[in-house]
Protein backbone atom coordinates (compact mmCIF):
# COMPACT_ATOMS: atom_id res chain seq x y z
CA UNK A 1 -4.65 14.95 -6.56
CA UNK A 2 -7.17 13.19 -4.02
CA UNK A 3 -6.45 9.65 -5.66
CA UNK A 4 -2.33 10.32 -5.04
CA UNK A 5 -3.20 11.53 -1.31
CA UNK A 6 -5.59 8.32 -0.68
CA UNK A 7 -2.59 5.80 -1.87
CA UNK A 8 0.29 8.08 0.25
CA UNK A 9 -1.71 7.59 3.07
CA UNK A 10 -2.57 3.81 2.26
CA UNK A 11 1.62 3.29 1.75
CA UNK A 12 2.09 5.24 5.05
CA UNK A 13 0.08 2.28 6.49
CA UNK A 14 1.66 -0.69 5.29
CA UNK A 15 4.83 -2.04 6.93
CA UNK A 16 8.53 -1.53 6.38
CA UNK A 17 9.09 -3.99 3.89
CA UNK A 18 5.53 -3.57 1.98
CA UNK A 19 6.52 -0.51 1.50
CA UNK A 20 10.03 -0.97 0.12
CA UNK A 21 9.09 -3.41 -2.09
CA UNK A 22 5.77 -1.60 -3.46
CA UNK A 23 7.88 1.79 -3.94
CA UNK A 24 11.10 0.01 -5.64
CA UNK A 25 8.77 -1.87 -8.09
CA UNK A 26 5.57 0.51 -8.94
CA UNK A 27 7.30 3.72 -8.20
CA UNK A 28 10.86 3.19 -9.38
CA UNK A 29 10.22 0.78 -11.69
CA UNK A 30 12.45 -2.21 -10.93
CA UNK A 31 12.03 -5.45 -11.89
CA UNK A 32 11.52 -7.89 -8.95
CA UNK A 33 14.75 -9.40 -9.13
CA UNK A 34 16.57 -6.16 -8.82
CA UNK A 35 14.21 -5.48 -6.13
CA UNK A 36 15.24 -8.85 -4.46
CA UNK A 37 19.12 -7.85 -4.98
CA UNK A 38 18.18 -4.25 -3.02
CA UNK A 39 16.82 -6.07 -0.18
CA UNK A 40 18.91 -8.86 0.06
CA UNK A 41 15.69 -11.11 -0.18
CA UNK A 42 14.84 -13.97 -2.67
CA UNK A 43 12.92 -13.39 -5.34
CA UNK A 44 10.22 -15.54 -3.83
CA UNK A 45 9.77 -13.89 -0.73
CA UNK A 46 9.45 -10.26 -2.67
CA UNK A 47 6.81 -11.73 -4.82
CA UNK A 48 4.65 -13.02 -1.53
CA UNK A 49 5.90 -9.50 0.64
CA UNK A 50 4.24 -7.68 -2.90
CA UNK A 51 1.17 -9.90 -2.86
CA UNK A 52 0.48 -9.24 1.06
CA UNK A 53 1.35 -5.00 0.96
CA UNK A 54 -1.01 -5.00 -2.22
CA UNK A 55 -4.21 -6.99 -0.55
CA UNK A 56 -3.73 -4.76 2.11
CA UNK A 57 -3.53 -1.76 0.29
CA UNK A 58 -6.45 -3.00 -1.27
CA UNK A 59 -8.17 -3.45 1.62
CA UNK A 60 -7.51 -0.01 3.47
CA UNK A 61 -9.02 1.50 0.16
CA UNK A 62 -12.58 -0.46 0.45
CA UNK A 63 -12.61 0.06 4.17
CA UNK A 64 -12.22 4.10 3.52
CA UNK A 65 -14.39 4.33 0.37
CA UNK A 66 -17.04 2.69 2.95
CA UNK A 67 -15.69 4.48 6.02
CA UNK A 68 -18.57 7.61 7.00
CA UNK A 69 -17.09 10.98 6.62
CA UNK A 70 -16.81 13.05 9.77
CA UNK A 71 -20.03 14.57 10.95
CA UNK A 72 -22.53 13.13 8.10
CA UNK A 73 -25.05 10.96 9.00
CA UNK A 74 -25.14 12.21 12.87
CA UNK A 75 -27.72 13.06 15.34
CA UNK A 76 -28.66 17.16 15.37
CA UNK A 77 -28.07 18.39 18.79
């Protein structure tokens, strides 16, 4: 359940059309061509809108595996 809630909030994150084209393919299963035909895009520029949303997604999950939680690692009062 935690791994589900760490990618919605990573998709919440990306932009618009990241997140169209990540949901159509991975979640819906499309092929990218249909996904290009739903967005009224080339196939070319889905492919490079899929590669950018996913480094990005990958990126947001580093940065909050590494992120501190709230309140560890703080000064006592």
């Amino acid at each position: 359940m935690a791994d589900r809630e760490l990618i919605d909030g990573v998709l919440r994150r990306l932009d618009a059309d990241g997140r169209a084209i990540v949901v159509l393919h991975y979640y819906l299963g499309l092929p990218l061509t249909e996904v290009a035909g739903c967005l009224g895009v080339p196939v070319g520029t889905v492919k490079s809108r899929l590669h950018r949303a996913l480094g990005h997604m990958r990126d947001q999950l580093q940065a909050d595996a590494f992120a501190p939680a709230a309140g560890v690692g703080g000064t006592l009062p």
